[in-house]
Protein backbone atom coordinates (compact mmCIF):
# COMPACT_ATOMS: atom_id res chain seq x y z
CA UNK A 1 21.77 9.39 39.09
CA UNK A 2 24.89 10.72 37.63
CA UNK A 3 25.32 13.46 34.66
CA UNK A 4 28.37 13.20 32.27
CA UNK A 5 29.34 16.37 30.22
CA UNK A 6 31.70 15.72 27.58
CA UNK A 7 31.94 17.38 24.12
CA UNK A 8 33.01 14.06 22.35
CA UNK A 9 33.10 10.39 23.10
CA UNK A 10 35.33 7.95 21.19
CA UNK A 11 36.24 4.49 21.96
CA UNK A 12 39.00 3.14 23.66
CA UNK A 13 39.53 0.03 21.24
CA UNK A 14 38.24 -0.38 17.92
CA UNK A 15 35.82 1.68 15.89
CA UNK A 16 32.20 0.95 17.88
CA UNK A 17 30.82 2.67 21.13
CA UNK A 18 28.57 1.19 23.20
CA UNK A 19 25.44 3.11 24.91
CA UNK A 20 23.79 1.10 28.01
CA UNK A 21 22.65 -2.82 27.82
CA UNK A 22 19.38 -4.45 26.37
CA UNK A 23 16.68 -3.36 27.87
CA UNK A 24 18.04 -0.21 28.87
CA UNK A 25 16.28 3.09 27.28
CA UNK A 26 17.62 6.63 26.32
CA UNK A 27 15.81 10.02 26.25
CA UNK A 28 16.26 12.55 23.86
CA UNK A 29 14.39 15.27 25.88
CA UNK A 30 11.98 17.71 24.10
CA UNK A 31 13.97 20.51 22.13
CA UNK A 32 17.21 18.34 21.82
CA UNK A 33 18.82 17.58 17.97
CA UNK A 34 20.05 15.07 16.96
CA UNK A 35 22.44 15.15 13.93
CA UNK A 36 23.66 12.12 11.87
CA UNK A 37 26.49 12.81 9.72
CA UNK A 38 27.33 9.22 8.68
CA UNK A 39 25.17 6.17 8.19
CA UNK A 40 22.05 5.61 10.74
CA UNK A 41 20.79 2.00 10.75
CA UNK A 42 18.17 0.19 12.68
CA UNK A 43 16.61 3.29 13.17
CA UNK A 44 12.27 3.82 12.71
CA UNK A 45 10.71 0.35 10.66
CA UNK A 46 10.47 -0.35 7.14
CA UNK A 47 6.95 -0.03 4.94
CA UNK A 48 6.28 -4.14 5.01
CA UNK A 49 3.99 -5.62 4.41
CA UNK A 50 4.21 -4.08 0.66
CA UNK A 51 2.49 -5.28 -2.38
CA UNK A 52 1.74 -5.11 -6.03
CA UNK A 53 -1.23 -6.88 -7.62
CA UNK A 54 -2.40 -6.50 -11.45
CA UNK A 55 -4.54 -8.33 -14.09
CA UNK A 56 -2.78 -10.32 -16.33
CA UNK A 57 -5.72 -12.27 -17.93
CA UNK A 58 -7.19 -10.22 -21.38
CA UNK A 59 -10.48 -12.68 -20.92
CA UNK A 60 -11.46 -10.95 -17.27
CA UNK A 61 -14.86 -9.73 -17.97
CA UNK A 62 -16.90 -6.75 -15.93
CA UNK A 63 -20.39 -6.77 -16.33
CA UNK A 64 -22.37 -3.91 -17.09
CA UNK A 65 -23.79 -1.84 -14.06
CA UNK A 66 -22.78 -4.52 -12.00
CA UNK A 67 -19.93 -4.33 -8.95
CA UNK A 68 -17.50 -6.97 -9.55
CA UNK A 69 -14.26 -7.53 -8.11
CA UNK A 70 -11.40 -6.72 -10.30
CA UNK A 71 -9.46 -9.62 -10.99
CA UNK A 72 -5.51 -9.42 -9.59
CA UNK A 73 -3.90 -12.63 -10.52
CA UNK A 74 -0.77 -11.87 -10.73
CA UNK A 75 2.10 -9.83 -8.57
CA UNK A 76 5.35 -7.75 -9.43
CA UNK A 77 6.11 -7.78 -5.64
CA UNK A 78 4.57 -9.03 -2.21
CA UNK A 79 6.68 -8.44 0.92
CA UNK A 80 5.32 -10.84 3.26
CA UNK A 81 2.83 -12.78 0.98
CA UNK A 82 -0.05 -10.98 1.95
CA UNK A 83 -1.85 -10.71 -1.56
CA UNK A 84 -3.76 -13.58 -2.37
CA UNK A 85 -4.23 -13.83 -6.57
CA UNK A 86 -6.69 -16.27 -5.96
CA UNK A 87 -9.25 -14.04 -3.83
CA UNK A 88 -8.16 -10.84 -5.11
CA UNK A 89 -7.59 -9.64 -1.71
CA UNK A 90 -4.97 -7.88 0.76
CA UNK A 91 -4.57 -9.09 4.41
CA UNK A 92 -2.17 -7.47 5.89
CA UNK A 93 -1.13 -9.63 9.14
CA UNK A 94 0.10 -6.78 10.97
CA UNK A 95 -2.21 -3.54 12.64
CA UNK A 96 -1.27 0.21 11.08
CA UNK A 97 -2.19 2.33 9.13
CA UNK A 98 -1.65 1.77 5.04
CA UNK A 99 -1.56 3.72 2.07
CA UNK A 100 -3.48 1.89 -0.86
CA UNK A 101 -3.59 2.91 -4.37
CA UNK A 102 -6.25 1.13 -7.21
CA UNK A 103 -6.07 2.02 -10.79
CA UNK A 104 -8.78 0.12 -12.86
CA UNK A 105 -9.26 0.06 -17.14
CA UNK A 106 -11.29 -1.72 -19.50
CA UNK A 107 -10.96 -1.92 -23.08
CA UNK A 108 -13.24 -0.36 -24.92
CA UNK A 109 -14.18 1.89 -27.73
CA UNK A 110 -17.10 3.53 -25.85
CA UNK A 111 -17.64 6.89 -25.05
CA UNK A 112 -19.19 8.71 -22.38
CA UNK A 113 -18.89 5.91 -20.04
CA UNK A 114 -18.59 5.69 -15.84
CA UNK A 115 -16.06 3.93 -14.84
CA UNK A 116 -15.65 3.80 -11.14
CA UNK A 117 -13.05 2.10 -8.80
CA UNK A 118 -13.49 1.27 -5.33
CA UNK A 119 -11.44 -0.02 -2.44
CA UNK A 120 -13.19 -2.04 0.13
CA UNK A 121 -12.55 -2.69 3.66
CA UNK A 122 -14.07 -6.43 4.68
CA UNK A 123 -16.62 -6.09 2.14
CA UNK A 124 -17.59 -1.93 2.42
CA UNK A 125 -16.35 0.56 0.61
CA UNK A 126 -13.70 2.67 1.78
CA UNK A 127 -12.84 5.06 -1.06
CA UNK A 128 -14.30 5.85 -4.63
CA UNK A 129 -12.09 6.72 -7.74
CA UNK A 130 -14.41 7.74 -10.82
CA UNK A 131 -13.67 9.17 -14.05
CA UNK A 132 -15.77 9.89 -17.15
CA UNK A 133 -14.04 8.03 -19.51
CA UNK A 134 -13.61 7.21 -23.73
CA UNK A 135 -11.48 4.37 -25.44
CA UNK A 136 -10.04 2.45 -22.57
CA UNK A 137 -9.19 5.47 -19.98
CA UNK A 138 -8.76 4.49 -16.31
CA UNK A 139 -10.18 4.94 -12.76
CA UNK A 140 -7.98 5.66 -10.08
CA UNK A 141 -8.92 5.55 -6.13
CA UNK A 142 -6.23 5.67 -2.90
CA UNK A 143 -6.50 6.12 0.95
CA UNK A 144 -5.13 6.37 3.67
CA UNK A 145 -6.61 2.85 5.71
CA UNK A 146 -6.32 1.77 9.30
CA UNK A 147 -6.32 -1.46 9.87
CA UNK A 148 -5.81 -4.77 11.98
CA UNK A 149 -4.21 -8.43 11.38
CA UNK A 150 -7.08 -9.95 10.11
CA UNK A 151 -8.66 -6.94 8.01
CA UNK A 152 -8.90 -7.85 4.46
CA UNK A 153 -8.97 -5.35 1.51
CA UNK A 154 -9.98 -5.70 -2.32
CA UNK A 155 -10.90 -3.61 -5.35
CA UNK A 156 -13.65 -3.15 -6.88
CA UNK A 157 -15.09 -1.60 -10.57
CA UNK A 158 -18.03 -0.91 -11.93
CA UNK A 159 -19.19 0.39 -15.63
CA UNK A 160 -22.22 1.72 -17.39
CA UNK A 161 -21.43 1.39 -21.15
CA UNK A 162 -24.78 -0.61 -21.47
CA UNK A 163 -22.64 -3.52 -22.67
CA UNK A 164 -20.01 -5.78 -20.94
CA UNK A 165 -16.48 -5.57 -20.81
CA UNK A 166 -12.77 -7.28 -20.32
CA UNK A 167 -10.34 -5.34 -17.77
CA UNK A 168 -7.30 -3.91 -19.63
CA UNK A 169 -5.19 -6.83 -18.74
CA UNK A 170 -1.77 -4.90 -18.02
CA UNK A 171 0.60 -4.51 -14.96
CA UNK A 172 0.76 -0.65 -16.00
CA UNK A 173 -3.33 -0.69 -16.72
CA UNK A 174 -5.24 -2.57 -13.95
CA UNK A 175 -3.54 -2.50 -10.65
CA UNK A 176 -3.81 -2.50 -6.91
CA UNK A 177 -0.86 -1.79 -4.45
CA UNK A 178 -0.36 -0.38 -0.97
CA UNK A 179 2.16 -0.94 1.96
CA UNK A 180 2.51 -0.31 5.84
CA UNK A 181 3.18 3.35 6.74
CA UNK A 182 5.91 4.01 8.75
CA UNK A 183 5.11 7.06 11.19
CA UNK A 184 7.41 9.15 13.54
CA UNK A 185 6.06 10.78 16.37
């Protein structure tokens, strides 16, 4: 093994310098910097798969005291297609960890009700959101979620008003949307 010292390295021809051949690896040792002045690409991974689900249908009941699913037909974005509007449910395709935010609201003039939200992990809940709420206020509920390929998330609601209920059919109201982390070690 050979050591080059050299305070700068430009290239001969052109405007590009080469380091090593596929395959080949580099290691920044423990304590080293490294500073980027200009543009850095094809560095670390981009969040994907990403997602954003809502309700868009004003006649998408909740019963009373009752878990139901909350009904996401409809998407403002979906990376890789891994929201299906028909199931209400995220797949993600790919292992990591993911970041998942649910924000659930029903119209009504109650007051004094429970409204909880809850994301589920293959049918268990993961996380609980719940607010004590009057004249259509929300429920929010997020996490932090490890997961594999074939792991399948949803969200869920539930409300105690003593009468039943349509979701607040909005993509600002009654959402769910999450992505892949991206972490550096």
């Amino acid at each position: 093994m050979s050591e080059i010292q050299a305070n700068k390295l430009s290239p001969s021809s052109g405007t590009a310098v080469q380091l090593g051949d596929s395959g080949d690896t580099f290691t920044i040792p423990s304590g080293a910097t490294i500073t980027n002045s200009g543009t850095a690409t094809g560095f670390g991974e981009s969040n994907t798969p990403n997602f954003y689900a809502y309700c868009n249908d004003g006649s998408a009941a909740f019963n009373n005291s009752t878990d139901t699913t909350v009904v996401l037909n409809a998407e403002l974005f979906d990376s890789d297609s891994k929201f299906d509007t028909s199931t209400y449910r995220f797949t993600p395709g790919v292992a990591g960890t993911y970041f998942l935010y649910g924000q659930v609201r029903m119209n009504t003039t109650s007051s004094a009700t429970i409204l909880q939200s809850v994301i589920r992990k293959n049918g268990t809940a993961m996380a609980y959101g719940r607010a004590s709420v009057e004249q259509q206020g929300g429920s929010i509920v997020s996490g932090l979620f490890e997961a594999n390929a074939t792991d399948y998330f949803d969200l869920m609601a539930f409300q105690n008003t003593g009468f039943n209920h349509n979701f607040n059919a909005l993509s600002t109201t009654t959402y769910f949307t999450g992505f892949k982390l991206t972490w550096v070690h």
